[in-house]
N, C-alpha and C. Protein backbone atom coordinates (compact mmCIF):
# COMPACT_ATOMS: atom_id res chain seq x y z
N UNK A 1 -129.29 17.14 -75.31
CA UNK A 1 -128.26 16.88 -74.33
C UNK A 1 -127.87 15.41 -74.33
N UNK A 2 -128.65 14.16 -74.66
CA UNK A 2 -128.38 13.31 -74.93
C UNK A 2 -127.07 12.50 -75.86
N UNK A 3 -126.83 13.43 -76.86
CA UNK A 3 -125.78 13.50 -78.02
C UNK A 3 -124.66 13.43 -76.84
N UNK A 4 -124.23 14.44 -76.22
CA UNK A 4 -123.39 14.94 -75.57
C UNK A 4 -123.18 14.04 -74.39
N UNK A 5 -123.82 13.10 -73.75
CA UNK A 5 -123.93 12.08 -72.49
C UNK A 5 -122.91 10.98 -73.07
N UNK A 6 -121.71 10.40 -72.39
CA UNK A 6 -120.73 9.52 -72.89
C UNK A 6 -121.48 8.14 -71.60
N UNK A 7 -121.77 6.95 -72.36
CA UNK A 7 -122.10 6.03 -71.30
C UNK A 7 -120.52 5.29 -70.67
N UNK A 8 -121.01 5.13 -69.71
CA UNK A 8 -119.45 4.54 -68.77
C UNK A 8 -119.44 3.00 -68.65
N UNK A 9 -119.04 1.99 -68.48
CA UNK A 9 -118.96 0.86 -68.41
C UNK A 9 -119.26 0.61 -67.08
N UNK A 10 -120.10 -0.72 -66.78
CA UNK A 10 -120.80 -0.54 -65.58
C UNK A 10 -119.84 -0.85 -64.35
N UNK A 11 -118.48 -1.53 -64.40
CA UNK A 11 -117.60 -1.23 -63.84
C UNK A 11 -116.63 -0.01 -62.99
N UNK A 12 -117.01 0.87 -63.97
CA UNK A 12 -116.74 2.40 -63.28
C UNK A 12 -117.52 2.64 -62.37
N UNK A 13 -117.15 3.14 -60.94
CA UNK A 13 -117.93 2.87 -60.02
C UNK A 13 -117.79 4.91 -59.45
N UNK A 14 -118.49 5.26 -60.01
CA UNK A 14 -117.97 6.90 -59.06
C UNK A 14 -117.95 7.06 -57.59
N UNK A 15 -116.71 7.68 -57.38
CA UNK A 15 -117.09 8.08 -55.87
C UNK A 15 -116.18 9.58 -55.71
N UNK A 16 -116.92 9.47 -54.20
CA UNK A 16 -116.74 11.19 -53.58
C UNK A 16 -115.33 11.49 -53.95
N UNK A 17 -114.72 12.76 -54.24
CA UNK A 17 -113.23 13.33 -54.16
C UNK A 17 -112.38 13.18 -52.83
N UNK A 18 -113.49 12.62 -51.29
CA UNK A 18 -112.64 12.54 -50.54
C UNK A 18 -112.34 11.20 -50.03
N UNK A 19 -112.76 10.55 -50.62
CA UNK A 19 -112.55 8.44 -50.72
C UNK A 19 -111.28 8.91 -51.75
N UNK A 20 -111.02 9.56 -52.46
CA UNK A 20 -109.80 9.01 -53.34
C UNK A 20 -108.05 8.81 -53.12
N UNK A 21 -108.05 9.85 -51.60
CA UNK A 21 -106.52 9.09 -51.18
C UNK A 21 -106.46 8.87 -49.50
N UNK A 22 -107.81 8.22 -49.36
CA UNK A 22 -107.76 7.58 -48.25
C UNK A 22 -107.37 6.18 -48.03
N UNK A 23 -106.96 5.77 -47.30
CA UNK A 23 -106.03 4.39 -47.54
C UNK A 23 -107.49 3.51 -46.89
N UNK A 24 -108.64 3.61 -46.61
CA UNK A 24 -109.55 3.00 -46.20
C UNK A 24 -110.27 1.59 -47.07
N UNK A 25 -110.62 0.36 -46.11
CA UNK A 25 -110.79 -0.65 -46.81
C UNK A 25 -112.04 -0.46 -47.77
N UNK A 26 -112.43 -1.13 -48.89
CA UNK A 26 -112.76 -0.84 -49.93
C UNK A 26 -114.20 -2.41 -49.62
N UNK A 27 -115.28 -1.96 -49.29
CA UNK A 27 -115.90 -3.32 -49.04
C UNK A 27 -117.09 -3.09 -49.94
N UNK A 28 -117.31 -4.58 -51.07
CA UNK A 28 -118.31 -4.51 -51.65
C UNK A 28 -118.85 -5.56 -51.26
N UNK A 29 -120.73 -5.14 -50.91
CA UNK A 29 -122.14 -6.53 -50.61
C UNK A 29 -122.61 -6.93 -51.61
N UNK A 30 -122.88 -7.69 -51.59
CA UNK A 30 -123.82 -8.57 -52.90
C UNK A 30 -124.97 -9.12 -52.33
N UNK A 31 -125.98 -8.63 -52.47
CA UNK A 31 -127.25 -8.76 -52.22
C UNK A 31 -128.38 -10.15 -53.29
N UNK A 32 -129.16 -10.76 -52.66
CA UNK A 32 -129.86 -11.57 -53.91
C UNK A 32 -129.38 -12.00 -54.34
N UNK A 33 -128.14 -13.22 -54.13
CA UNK A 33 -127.72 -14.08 -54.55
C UNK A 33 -127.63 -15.24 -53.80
N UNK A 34 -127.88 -15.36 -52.90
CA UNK A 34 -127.58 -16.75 -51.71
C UNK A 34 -129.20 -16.93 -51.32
N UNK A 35 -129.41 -18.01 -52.15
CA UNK A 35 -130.58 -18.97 -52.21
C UNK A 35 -130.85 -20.22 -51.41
N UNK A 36 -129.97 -20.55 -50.44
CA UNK A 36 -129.96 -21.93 -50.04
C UNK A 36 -130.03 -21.43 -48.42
N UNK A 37 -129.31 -20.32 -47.76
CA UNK A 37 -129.78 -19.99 -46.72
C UNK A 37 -130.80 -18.80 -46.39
N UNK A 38 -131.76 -19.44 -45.45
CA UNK A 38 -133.08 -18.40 -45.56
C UNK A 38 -132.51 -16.88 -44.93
N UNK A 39 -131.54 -16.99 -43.57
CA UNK A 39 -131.37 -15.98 -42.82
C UNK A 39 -129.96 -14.91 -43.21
N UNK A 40 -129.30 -15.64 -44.24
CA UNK A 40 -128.39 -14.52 -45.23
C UNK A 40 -129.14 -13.49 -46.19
N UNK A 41 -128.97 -12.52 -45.65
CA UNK A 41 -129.18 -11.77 -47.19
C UNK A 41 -127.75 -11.15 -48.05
N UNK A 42 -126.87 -11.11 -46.99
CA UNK A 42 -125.32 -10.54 -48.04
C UNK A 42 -124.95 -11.47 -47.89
N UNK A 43 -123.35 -11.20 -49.17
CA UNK A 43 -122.57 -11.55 -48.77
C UNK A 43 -121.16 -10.69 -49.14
N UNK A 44 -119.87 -10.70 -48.51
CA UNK A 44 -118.99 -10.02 -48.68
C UNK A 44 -118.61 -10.77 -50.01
N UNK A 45 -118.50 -9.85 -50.93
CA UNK A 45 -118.08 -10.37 -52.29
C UNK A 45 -116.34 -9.67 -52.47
N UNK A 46 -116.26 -8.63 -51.88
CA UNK A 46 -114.76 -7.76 -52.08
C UNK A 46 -114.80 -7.15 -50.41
N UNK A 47 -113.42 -7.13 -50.01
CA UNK A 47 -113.07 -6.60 -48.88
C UNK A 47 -111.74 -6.49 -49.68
N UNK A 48 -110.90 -5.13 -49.85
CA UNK A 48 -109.70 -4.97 -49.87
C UNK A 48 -109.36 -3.47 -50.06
N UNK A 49 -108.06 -2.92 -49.93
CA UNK A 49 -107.10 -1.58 -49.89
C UNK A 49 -107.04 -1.50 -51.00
N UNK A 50 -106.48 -2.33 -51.83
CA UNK A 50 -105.91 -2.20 -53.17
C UNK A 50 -107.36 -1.81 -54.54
N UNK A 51 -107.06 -0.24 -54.70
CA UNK A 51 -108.06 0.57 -55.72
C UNK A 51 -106.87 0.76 -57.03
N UNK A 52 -108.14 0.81 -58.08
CA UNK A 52 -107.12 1.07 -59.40
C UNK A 52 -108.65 2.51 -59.52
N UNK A 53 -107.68 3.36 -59.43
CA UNK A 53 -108.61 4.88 -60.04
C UNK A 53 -108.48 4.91 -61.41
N UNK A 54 -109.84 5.87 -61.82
CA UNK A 54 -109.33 6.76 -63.59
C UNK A 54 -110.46 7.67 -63.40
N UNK A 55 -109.69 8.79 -64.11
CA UNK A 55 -110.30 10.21 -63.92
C UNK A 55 -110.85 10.49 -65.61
N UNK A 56 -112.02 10.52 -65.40
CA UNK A 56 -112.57 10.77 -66.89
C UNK A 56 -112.98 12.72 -66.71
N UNK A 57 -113.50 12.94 -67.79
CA UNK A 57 -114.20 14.56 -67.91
C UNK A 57 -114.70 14.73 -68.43
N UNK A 58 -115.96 14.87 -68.10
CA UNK A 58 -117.24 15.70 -68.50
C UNK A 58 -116.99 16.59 -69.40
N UNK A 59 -118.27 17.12 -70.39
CA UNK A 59 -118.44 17.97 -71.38
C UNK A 59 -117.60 19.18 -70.99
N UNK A 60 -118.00 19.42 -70.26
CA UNK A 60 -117.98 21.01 -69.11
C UNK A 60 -116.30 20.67 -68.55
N UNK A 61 -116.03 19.76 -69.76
CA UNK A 61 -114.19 19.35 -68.57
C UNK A 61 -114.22 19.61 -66.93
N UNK A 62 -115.10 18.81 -66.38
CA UNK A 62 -115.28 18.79 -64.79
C UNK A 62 -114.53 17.49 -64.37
N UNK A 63 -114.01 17.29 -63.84
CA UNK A 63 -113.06 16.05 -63.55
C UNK A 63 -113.85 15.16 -62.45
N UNK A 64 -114.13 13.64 -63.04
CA UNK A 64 -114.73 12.74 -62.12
C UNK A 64 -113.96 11.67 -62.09
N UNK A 65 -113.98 11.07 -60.55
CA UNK A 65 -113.11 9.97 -60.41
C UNK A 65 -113.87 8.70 -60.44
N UNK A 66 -113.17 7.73 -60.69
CA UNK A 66 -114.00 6.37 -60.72
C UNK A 66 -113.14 5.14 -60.68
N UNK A 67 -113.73 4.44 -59.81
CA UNK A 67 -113.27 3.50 -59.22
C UNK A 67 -113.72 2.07 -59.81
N UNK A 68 -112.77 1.23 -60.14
CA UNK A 68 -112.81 0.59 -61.01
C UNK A 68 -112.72 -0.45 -60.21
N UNK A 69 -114.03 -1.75 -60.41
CA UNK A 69 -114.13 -2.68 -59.85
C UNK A 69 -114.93 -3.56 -61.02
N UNK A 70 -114.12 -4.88 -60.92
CA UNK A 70 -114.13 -5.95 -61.82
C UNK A 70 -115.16 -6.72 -61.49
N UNK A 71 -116.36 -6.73 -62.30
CA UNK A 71 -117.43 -7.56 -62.11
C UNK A 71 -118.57 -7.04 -61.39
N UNK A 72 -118.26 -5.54 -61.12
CA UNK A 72 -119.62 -4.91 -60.67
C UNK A 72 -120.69 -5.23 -61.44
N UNK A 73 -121.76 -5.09 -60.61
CA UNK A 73 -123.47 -4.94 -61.19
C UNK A 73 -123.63 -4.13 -60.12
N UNK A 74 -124.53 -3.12 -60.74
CA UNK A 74 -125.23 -2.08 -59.59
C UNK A 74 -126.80 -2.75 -59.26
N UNK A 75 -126.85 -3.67 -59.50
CA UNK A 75 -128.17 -4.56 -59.63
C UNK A 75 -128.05 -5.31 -58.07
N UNK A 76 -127.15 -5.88 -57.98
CA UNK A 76 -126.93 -6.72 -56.83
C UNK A 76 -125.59 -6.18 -55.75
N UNK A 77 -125.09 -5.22 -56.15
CA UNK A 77 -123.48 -4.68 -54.95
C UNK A 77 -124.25 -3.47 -54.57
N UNK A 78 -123.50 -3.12 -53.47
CA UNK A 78 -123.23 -2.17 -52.94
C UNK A 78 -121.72 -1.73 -52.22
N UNK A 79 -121.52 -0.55 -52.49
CA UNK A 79 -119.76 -0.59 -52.13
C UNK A 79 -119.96 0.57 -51.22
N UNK A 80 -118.98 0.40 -50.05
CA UNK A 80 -118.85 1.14 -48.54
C UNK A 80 -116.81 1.53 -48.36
N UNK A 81 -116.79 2.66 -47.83
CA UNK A 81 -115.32 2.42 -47.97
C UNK A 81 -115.75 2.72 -45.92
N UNK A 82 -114.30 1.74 -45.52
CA UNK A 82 -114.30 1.99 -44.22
C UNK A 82 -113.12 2.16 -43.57
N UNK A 83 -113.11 2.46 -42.52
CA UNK A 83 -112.03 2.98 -42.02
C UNK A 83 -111.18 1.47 -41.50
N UNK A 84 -109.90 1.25 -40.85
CA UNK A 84 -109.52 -0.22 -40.11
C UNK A 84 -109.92 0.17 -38.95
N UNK A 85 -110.81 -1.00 -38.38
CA UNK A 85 -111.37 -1.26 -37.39
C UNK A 85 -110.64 -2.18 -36.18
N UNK A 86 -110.66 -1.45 -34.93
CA UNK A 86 -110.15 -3.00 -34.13
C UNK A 86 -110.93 -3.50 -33.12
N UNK A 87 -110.50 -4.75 -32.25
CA UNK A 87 -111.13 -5.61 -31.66
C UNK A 87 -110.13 -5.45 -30.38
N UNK A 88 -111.22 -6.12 -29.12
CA UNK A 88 -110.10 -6.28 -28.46
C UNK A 88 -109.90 -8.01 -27.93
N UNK A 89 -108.42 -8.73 -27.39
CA UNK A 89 -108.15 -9.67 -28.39
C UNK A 89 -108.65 -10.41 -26.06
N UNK A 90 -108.05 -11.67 -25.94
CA UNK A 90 -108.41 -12.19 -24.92
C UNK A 90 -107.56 -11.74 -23.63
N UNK A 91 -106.05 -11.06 -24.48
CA UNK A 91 -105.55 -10.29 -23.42
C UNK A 91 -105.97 -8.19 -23.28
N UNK A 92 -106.71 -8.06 -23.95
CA UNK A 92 -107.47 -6.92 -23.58
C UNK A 92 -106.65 -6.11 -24.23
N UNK A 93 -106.15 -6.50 -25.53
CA UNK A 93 -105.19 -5.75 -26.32
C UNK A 93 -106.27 -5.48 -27.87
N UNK A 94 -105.68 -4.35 -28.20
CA UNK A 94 -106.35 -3.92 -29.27
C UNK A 94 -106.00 -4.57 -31.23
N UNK A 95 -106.15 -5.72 -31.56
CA UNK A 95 -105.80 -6.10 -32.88
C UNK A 95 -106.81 -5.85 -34.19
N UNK A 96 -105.96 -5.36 -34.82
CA UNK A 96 -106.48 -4.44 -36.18
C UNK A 96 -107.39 -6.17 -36.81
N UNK A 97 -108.71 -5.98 -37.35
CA UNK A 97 -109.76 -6.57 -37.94
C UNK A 97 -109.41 -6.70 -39.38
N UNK A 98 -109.61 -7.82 -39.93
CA UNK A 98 -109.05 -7.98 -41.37
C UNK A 98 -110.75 -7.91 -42.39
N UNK A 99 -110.16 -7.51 -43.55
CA UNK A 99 -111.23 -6.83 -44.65
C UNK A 99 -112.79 -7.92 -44.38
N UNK A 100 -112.48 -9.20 -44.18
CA UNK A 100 -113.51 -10.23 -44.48
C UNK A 100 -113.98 -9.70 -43.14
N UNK A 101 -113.61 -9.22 -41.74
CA UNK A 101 -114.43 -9.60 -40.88
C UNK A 101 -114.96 -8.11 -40.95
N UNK A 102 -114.38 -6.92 -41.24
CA UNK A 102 -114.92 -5.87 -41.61
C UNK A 102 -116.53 -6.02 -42.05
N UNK A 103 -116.16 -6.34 -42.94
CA UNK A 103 -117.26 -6.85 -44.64
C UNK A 103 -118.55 -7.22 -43.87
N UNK A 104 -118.49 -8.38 -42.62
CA UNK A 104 -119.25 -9.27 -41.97
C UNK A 104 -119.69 -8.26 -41.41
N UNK A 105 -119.28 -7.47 -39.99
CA UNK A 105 -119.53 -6.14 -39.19
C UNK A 105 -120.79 -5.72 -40.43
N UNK A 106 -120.34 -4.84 -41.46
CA UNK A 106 -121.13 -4.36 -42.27
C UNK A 106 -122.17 -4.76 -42.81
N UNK A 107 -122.39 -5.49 -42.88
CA UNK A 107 -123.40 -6.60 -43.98
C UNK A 107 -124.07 -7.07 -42.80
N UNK A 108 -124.23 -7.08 -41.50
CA UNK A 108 -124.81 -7.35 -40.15
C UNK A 108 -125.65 -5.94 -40.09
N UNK A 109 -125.47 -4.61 -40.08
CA UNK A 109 -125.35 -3.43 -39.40
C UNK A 109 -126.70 -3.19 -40.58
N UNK A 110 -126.27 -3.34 -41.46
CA UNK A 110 -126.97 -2.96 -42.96
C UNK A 110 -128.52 -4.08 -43.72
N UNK A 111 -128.08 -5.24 -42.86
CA UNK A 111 -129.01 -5.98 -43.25
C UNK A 111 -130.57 -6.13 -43.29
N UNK A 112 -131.07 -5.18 -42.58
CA UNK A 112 -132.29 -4.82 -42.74
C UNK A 112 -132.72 -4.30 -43.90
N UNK A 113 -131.77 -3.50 -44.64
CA UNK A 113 -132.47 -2.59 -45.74
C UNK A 113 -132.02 -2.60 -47.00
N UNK A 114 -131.72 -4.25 -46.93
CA UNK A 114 -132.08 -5.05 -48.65
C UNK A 114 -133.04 -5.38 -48.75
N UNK A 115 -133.45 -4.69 -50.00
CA UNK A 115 -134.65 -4.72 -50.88
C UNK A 115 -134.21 -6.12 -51.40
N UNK A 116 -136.19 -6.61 -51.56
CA UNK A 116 -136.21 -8.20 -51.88
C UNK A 116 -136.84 -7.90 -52.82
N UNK A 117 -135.51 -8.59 -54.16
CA UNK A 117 -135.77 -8.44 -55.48
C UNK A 117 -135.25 -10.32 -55.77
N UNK A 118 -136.12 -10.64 -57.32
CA UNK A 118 -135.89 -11.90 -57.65
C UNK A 118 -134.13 -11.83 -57.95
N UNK A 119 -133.86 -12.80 -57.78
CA UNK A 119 -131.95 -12.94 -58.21
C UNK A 119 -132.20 -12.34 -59.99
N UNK A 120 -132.72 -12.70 -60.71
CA UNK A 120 -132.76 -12.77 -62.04
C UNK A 120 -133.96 -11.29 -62.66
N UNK A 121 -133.31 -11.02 -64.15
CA UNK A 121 -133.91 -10.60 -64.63
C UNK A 121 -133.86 -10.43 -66.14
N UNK A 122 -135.25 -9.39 -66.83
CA UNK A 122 -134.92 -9.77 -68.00
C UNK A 122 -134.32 -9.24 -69.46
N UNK A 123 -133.33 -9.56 -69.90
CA UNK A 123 -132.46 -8.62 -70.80
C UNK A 123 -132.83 -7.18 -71.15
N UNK A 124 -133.88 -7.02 -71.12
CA UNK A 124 -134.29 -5.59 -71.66
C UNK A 124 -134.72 -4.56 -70.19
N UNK A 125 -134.52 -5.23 -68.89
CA UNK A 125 -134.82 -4.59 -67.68
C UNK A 125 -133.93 -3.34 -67.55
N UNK A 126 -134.19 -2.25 -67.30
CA UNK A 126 -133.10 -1.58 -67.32
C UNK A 126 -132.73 -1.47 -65.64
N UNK A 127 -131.66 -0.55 -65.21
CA UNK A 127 -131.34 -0.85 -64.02
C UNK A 127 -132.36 -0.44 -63.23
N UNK A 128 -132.38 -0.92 -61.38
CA UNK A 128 -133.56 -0.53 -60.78
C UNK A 128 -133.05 1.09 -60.34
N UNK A 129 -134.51 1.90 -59.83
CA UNK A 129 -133.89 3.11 -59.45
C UNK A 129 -133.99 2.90 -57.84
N UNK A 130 -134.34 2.03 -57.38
CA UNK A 130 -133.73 1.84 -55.68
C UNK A 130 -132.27 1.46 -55.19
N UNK A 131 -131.67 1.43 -54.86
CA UNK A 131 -130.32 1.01 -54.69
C UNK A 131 -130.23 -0.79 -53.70
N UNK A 132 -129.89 -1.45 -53.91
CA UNK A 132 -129.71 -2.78 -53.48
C UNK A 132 -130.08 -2.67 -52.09
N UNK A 133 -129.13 -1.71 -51.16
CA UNK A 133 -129.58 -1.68 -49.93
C UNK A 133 -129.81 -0.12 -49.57
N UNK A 134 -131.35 -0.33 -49.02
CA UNK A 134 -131.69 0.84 -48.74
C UNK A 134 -131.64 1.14 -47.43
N UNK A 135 -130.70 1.94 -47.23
CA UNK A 135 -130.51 2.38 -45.37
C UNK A 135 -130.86 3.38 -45.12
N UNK A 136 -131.25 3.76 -44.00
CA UNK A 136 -131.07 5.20 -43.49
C UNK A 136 -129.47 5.14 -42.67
N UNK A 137 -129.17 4.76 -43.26
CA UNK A 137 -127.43 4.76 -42.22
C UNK A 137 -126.92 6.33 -42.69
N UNK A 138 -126.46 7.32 -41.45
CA UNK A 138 -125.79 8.26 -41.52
C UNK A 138 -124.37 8.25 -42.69
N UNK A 139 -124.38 9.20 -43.19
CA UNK A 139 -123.21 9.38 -43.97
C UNK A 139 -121.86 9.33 -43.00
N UNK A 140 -122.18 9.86 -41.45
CA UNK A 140 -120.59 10.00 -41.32
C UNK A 140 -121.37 9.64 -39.98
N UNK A 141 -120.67 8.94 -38.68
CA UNK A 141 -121.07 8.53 -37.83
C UNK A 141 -119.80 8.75 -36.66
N UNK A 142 -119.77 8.49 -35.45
CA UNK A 142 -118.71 8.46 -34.49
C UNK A 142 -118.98 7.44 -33.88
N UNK A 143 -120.03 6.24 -33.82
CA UNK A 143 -120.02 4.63 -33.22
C UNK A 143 -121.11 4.36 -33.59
N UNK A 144 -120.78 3.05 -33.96
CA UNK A 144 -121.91 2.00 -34.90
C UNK A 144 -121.75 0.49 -33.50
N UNK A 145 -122.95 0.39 -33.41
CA UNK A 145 -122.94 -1.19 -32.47
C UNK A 145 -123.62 -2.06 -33.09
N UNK A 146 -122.91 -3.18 -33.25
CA UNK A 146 -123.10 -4.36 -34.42
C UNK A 146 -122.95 -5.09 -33.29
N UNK A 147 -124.10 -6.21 -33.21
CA UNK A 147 -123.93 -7.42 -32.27
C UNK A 147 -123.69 -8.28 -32.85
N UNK A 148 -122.97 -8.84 -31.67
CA UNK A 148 -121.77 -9.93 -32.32
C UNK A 148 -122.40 -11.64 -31.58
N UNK A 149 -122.55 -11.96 -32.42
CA UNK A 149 -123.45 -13.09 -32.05
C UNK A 149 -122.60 -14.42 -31.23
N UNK A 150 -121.26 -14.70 -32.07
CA UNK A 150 -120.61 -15.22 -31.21
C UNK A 150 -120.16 -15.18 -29.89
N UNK A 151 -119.98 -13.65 -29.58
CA UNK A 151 -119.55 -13.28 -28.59
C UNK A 151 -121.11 -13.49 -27.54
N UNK A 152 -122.23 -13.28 -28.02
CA UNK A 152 -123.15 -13.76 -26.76
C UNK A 152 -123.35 -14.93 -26.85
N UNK A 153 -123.18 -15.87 -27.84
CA UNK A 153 -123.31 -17.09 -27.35
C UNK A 153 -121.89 -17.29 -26.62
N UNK A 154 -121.36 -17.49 -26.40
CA UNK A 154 -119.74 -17.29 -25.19
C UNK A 154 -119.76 -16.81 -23.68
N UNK A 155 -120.84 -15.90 -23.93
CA UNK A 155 -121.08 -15.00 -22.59
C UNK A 155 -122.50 -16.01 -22.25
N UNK A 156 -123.50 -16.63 -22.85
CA UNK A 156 -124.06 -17.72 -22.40
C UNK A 156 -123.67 -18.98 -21.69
């Protein structure tokens, strides 16, 4: 069965059939790379709408989609698609949240369950089989509470 296995470029990123015409922001973490502050472990490396798809096919002509992102490593990202989120603003009005502060929300919510791996490794390593960040985060949720740190220092 090996003969028959086509390898994909590590850029091809697969995802579900129902991420593919959702207009939802597109947020990738990067884990194990920010060395200089002790209390970061992400960082938002991609927040954006704009996806370039391609549909490849399996032996079995089964149609898979894949999402094509420039400069992936599955070593250090993790990619989340999310819905637009809003805030409410100082007149108690509701303004739509832009991709970077999204990204932040996320990478707050999630930060417990990056695995602490060295930044580096060595040419012949093959990939890990844990995933960068290991969550128990629900697949599909109806409210997530992310504390917002600014906002209690303000209310201090």
């Amino acid at each position: 069965m090996g003969l028959l296995k086509r390898k994909l470029p590590t850029h091809h990123v697969p995802i579900h059939p129902d991420n593919i015409r959702k207009n939802d922001w597109i947020i990738l973490l990067e884990a194990g790379t920010i060395i200089d502050v002790p209390g970061e472990k992400l960082r938002v490396a991609l927040a954006t709408r704009e996806r370039k798809l391609v549909k490849k096919y399996n032996v079995f002509l089964q149609p898979q989609t894949y999402l094509i992102l420039e400069n992936y490593d599955p070593r250090i990202h993790a990619l989340y698609f999310c819905p637009q989120l809003y805030k409410y603003d100082a007149n108690r009005e509701l303004v739509p949240l832009e991709g970077e502060e999204i990204g932040k929300l996320l990478a707050r919510s999630v930060e417990k369950g990056v695995s602490h791996r060295v930044p580096w490794y060595e040419p012949h390593d093959a990939l890990p089989d844990q995933p960068v960040i290991a969550t128990s985060m629900k697949a599909s949720f109806d409210t997530i509470v992310v504390e917002d740190a600014d906002a209690k220092m303000a209310a201090e």
